[in-house]
C-alpha atoms as a PDB file:
ATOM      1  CA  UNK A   1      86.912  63.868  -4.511  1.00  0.00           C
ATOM      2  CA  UNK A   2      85.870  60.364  -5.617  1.00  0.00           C
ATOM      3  CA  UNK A   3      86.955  59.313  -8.520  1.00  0.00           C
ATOM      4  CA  UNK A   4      84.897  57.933 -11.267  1.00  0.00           C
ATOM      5  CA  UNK A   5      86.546  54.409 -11.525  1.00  0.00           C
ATOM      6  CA  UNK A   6      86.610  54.330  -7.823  1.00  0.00           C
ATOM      7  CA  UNK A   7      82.735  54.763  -7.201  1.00  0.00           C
ATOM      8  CA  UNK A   8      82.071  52.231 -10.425  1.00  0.00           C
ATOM      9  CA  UNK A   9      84.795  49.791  -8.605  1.00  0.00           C
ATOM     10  CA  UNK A  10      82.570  50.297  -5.315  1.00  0.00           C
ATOM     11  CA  UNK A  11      79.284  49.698  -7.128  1.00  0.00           C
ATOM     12  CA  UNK A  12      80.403  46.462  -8.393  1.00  0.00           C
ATOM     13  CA  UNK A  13      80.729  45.075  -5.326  1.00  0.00           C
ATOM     14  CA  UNK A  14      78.003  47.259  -3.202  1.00  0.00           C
ATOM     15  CA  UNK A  15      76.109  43.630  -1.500  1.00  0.00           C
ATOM     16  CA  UNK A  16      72.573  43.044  -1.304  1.00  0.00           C
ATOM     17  CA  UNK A  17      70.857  44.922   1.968  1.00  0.00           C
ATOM     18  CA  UNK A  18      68.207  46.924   3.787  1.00  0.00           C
ATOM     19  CA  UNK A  19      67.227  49.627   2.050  1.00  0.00           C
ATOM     20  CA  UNK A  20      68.605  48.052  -0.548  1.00  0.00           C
ATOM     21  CA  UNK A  21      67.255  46.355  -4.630  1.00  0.00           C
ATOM     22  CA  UNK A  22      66.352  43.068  -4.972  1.00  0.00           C
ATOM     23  CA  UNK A  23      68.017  41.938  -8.142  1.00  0.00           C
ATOM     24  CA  UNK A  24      66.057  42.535 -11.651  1.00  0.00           C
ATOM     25  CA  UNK A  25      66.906  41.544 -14.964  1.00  0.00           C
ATOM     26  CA  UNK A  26      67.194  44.018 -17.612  1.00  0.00           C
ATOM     27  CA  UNK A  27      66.696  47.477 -15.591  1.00  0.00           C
ATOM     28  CA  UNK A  28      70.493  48.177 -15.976  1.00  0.00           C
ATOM     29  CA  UNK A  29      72.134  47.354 -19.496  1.00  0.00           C
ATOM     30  CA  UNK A  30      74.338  44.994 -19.620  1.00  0.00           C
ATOM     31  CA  UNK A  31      77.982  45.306 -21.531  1.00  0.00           C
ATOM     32  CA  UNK A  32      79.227  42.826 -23.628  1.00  0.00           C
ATOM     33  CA  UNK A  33      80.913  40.433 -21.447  1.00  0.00           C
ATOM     34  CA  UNK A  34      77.691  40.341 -19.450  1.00  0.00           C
ATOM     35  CA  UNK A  35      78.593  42.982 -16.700  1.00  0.00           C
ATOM     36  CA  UNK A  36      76.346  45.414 -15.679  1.00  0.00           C
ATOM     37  CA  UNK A  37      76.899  48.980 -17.348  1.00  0.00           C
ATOM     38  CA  UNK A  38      76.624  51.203 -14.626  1.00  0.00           C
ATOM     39  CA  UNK A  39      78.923  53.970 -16.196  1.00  0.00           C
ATOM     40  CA  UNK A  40      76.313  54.751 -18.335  1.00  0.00           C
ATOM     41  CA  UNK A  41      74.312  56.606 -16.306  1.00  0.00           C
ATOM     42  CA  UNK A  42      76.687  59.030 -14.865  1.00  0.00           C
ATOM     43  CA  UNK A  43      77.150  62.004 -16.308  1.00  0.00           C
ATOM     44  CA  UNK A  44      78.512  65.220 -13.868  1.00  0.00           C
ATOM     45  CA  UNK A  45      79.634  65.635  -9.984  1.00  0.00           C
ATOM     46  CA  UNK A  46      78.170  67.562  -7.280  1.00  0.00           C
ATOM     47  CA  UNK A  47      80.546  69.204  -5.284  1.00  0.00           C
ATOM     48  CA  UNK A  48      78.617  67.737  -1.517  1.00  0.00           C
ATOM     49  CA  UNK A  49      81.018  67.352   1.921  1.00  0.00           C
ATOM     50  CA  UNK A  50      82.127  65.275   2.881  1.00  0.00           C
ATOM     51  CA  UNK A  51      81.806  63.450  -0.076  1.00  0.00           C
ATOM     52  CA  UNK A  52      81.235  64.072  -4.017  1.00  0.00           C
ATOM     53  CA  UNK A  53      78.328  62.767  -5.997  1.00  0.00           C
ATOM     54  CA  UNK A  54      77.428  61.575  -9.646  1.00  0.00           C
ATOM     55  CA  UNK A  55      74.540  63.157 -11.898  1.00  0.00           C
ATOM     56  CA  UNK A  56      71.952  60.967 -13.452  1.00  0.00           C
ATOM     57  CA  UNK A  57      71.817  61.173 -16.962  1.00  0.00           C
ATOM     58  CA  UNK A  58      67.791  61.616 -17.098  1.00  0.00           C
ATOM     59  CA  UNK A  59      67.504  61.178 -20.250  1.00  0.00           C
ATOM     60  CA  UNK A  60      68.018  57.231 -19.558  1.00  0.00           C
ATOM     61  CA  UNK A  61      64.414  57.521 -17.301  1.00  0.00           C
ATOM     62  CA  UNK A  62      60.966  58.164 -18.182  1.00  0.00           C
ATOM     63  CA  UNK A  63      60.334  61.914 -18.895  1.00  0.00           C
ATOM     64  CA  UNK A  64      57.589  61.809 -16.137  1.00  0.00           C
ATOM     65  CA  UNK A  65      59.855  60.825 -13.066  1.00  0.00           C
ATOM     66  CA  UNK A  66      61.775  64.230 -13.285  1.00  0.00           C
ATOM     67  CA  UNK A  67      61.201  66.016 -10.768  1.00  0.00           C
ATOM     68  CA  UNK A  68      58.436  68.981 -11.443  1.00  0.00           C
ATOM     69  CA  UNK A  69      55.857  71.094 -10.321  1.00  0.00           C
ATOM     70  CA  UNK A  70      52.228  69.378 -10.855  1.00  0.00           C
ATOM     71  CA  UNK A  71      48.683  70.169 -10.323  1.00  0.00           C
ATOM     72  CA  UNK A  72      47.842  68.262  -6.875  1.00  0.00           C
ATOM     73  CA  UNK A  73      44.319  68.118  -5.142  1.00  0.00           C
ATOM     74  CA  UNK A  74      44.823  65.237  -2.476  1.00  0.00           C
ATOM     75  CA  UNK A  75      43.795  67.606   0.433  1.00  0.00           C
ATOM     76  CA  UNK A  76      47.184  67.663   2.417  1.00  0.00           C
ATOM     77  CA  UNK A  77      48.373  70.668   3.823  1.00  0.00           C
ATOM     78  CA  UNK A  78      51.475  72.234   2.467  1.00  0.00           C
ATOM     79  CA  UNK A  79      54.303  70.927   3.498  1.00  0.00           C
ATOM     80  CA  UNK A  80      53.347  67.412   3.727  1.00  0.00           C
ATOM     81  CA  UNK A  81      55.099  64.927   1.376  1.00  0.00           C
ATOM     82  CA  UNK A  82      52.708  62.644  -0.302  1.00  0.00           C
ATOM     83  CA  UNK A  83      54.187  59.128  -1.375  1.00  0.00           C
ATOM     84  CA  UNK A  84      52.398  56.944  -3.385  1.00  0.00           C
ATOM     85  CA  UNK A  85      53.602  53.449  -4.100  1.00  0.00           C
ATOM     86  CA  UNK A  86      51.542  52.473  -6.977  1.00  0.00           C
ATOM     87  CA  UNK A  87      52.551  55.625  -8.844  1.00  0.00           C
ATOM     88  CA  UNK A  88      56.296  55.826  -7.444  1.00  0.00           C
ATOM     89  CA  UNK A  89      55.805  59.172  -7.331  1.00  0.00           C
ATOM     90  CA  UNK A  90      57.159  61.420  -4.073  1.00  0.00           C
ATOM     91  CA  UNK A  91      54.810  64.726  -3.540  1.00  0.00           C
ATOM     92  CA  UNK A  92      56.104  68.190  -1.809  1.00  0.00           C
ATOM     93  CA  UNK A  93      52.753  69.380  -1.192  1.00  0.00           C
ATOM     94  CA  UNK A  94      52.804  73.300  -2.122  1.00  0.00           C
ATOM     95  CA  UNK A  95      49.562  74.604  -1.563  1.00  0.00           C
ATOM     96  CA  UNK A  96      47.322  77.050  -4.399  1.00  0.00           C
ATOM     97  CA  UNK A  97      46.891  73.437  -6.154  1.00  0.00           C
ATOM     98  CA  UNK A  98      50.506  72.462  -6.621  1.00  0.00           C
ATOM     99  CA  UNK A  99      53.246  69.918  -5.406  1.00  0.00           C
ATOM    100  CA  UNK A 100      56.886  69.622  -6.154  1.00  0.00           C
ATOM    101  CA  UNK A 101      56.855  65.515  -7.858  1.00  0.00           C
ATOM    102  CA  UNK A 102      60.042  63.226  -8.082  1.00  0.00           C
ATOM    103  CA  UNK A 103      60.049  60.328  -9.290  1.00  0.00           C
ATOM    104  CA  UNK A 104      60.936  57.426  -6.611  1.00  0.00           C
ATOM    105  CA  UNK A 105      61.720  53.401  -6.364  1.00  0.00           C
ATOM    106  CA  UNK A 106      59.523  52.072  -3.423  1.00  0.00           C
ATOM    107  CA  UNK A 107      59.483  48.569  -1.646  1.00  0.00           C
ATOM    108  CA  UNK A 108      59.371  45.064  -3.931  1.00  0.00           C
ATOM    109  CA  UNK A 109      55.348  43.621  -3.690  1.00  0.00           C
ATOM    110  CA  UNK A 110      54.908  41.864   0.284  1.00  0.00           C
ATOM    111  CA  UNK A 111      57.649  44.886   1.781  1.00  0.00           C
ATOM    112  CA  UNK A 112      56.125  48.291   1.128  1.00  0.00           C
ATOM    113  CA  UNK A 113      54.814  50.226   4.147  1.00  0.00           C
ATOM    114  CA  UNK A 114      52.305  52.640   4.331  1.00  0.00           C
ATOM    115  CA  UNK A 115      50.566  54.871   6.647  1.00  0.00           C
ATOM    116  CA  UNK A 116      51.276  58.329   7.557  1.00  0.00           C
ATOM    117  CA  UNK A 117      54.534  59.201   9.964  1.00  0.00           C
ATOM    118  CA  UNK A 118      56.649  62.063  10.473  1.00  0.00           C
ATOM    119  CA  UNK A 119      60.659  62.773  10.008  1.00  0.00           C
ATOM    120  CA  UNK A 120      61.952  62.574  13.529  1.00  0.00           C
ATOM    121  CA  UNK A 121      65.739  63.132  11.909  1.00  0.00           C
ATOM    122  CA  UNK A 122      67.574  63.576   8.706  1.00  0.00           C
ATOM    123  CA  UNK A 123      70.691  62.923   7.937  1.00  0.00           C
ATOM    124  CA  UNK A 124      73.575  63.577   5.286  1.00  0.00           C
ATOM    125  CA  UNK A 125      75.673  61.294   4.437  1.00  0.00           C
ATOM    126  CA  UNK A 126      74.144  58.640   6.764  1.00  0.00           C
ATOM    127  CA  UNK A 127      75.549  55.373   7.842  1.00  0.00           C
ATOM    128  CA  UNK A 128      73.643  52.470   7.787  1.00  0.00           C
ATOM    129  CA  UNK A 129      72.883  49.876  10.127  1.00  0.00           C
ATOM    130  CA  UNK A 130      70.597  46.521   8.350  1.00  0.00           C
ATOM    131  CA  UNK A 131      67.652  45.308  10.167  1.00  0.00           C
ATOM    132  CA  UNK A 132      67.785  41.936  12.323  1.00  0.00           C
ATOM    133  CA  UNK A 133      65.409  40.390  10.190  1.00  0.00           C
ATOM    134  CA  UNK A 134      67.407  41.287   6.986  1.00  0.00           C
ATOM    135  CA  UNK A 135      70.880  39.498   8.830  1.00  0.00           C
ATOM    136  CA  UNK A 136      68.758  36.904   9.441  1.00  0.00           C
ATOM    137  CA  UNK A 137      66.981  36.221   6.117  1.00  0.00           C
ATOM    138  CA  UNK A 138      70.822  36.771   4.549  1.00  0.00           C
ATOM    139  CA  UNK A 139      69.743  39.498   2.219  1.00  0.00           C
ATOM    140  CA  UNK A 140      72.295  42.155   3.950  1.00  0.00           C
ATOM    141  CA  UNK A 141      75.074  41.567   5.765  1.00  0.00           C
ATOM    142  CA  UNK A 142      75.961  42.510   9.472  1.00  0.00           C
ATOM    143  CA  UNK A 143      77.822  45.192  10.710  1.00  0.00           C
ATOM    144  CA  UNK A 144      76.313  47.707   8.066  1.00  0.00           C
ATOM    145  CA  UNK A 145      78.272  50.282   6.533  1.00  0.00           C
ATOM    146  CA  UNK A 146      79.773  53.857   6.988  1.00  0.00           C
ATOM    147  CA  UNK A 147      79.038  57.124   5.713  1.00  0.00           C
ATOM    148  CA  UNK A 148      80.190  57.117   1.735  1.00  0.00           C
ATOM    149  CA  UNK A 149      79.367  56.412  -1.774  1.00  0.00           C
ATOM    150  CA  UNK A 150      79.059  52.404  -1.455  1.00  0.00           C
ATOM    151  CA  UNK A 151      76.603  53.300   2.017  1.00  0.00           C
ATOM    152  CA  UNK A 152      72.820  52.158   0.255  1.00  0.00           C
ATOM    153  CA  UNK A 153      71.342  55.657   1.772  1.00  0.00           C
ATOM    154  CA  UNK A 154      73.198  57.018  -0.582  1.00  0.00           C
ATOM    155  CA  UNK A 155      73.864  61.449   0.387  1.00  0.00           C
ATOM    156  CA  UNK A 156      70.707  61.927   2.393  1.00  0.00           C
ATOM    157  CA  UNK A 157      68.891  60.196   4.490  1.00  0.00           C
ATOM    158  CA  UNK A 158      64.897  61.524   6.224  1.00  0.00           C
ATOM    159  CA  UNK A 159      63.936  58.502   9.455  1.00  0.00           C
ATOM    160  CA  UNK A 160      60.432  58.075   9.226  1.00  0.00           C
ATOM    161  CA  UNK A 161      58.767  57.707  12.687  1.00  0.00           C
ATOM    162  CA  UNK A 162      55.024  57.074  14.287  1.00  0.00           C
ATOM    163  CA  UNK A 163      55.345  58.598  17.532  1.00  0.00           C
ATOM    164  CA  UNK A 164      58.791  57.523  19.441  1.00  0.00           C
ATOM    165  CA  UNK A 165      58.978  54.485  17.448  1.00  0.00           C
ATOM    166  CA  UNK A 166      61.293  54.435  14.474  1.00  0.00           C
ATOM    167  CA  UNK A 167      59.105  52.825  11.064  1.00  0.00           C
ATOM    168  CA  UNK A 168      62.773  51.657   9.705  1.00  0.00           C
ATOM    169  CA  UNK A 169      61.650  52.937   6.539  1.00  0.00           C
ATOM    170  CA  UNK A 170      63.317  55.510   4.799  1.00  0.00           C
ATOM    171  CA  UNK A 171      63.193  58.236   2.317  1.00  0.00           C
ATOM    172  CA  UNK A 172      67.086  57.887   0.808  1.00  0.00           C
ATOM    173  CA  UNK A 173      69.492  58.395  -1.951  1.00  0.00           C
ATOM    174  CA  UNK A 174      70.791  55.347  -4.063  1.00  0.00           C
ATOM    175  CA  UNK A 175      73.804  54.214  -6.150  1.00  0.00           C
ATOM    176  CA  UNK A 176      71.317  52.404  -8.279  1.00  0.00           C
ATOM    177  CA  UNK A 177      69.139  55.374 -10.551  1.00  0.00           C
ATOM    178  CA  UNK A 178      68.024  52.354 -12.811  1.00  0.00           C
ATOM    179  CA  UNK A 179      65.686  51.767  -9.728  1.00  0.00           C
ATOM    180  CA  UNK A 180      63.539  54.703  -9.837  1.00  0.00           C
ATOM    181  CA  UNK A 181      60.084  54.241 -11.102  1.00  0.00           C
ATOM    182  CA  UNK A 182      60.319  50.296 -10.270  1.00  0.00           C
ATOM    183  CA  UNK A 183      59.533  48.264  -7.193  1.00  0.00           C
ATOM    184  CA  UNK A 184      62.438  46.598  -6.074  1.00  0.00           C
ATOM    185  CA  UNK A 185      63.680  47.759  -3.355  1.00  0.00           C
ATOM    186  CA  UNK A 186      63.484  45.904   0.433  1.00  0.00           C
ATOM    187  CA  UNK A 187      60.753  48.534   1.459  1.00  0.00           C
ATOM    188  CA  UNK A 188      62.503  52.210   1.569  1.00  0.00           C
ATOM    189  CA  UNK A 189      61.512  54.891  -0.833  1.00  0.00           C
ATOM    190  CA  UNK A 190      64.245  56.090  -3.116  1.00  0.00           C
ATOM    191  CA  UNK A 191      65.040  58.975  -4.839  1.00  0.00           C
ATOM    192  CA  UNK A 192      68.077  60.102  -7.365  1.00  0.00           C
ATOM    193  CA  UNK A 193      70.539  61.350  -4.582  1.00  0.00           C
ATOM    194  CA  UNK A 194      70.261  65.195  -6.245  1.00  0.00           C
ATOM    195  CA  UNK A 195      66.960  64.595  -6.043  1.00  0.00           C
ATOM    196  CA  UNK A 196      66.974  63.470  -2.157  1.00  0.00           C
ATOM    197  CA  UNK A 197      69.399  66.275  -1.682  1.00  0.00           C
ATOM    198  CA  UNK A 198      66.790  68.983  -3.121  1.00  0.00           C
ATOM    199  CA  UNK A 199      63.901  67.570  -0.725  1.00  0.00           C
ATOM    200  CA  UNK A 200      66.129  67.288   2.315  1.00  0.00           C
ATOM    201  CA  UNK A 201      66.323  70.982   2.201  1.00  0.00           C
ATOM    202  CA  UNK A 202      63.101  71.935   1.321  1.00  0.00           C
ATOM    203  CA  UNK A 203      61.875  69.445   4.259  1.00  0.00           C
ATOM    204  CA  UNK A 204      61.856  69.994   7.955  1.00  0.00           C
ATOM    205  CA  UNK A 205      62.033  67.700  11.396  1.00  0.00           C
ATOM    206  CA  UNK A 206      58.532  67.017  12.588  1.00  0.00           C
ATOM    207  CA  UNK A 207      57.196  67.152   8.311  1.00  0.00           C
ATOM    208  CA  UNK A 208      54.517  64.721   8.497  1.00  0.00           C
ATOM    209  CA  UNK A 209      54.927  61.735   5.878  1.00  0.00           C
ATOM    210  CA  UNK A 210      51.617  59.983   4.606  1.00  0.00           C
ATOM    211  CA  UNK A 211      52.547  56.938   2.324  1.00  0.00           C
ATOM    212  CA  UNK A 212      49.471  55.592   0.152  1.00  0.00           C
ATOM    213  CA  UNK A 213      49.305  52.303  -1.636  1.00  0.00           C
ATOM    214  CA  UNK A 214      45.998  52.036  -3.492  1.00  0.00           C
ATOM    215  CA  UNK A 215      44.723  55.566  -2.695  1.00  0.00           C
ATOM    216  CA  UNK A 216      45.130  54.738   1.066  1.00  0.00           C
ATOM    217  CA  UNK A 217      47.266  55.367   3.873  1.00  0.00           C
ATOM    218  CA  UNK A 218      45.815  52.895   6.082  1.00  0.00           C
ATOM    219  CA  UNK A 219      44.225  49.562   5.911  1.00  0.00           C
END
């Protein structure tokens, strides 16, 4: 198991990527000497292979991004996960009405996606590999990383696809739970990694994905 002061020590000096935040002021708290408090918001450890993982203490985010059961009447049929930017909201669509809700961080204003795809894999504990474009603009650095707790997927990773051709966008843990509910991130949707971890079993391969920015999937 990870220790505590090893995953803060790996935060600290987790760099900019795909996948991963653009930098915001005064989402995470900031100690005394100016660093970033990140200890703050873990609280317990989930016993995951190969690999351990923090709890969020959810008491530090907005009631409404817990995750939840919720009246839903967009139409889709169960089964379906429902993203919508604006809202940073993920839906589980559950048919008789309902959907399963998390809260989510989605892509900074010019580098959210939308449309409608389908998971062609998932993944725990996924490596990552930055886009060319992100190497090239110098917002992540080449090579990527492996599997771990300082990987930006975070425990789980879902590849959204349209057809045979991989989206690069996500749906993936984070180190960073001061992210969900903002847009920040370089375009992937986010979730609380026991959050992702709860979806990625609940989803298939081949669940279609339909990601909406103002009430549409499409332009």
């Amino acid at each position: 198991m990870t220790t505590r002061r090893a995953l803060l020590a790996i935060l600290a000096g987790a760099p900019l990527a795909a996948c991963q935040s653009f930098q915001q002021a005064n989402l995470n708290p900031a100690l005394p000497g100016g660093e970033a408090d990140d200890s703050r918001w873990f609280i317990g450890t989930v016993k995951d292979e190969p690999f351990d993982y923090y709890t969020v203490d959810r008491s530090l985010l907005k009631p409404e991004l817990a995750r939840q059961t919720v009246a839903y009447t967009g139409g889709q049929r169960p089964g379906t996960v429902v993203v919508d930017v604006d809202q940073r909201y993920l839906y589980l669509v559950q048919g008789d009405g309902q959907a399963l809700r998390y809260g989510v961080g989605v892509g900074r204003r010019g580098y959210s996606w939308r449309g409608v795809a389908h998971i062609a894999r998932k993944a725990k504990w996924p490596s990552w590999n930055p886009t060319a474009t992100m190497v090239r603009l110098g917002r992540a650095p080449s090579g990527g990383r492996e599997a771990g707790l300082e990987n930006p997927l975070g425990a789980r990773a879902m590849y959204l696809y349209q057809g045979n051709r991989d989206t690069m966008f996500r749906i993936h843990g984070t180190t960073e739970p001061w992210s969900i509910g903002e847009q920040m991130s370089s375009g992937c949707i986010r979730m609380l990694n026991e959050d992702v971890a709860d979806l990625y079993e609940r989803v298939p391969v081949g669940a279609t994905v339909v990601v909406q920015r103002n009430g549409r999937d499409h332009v």
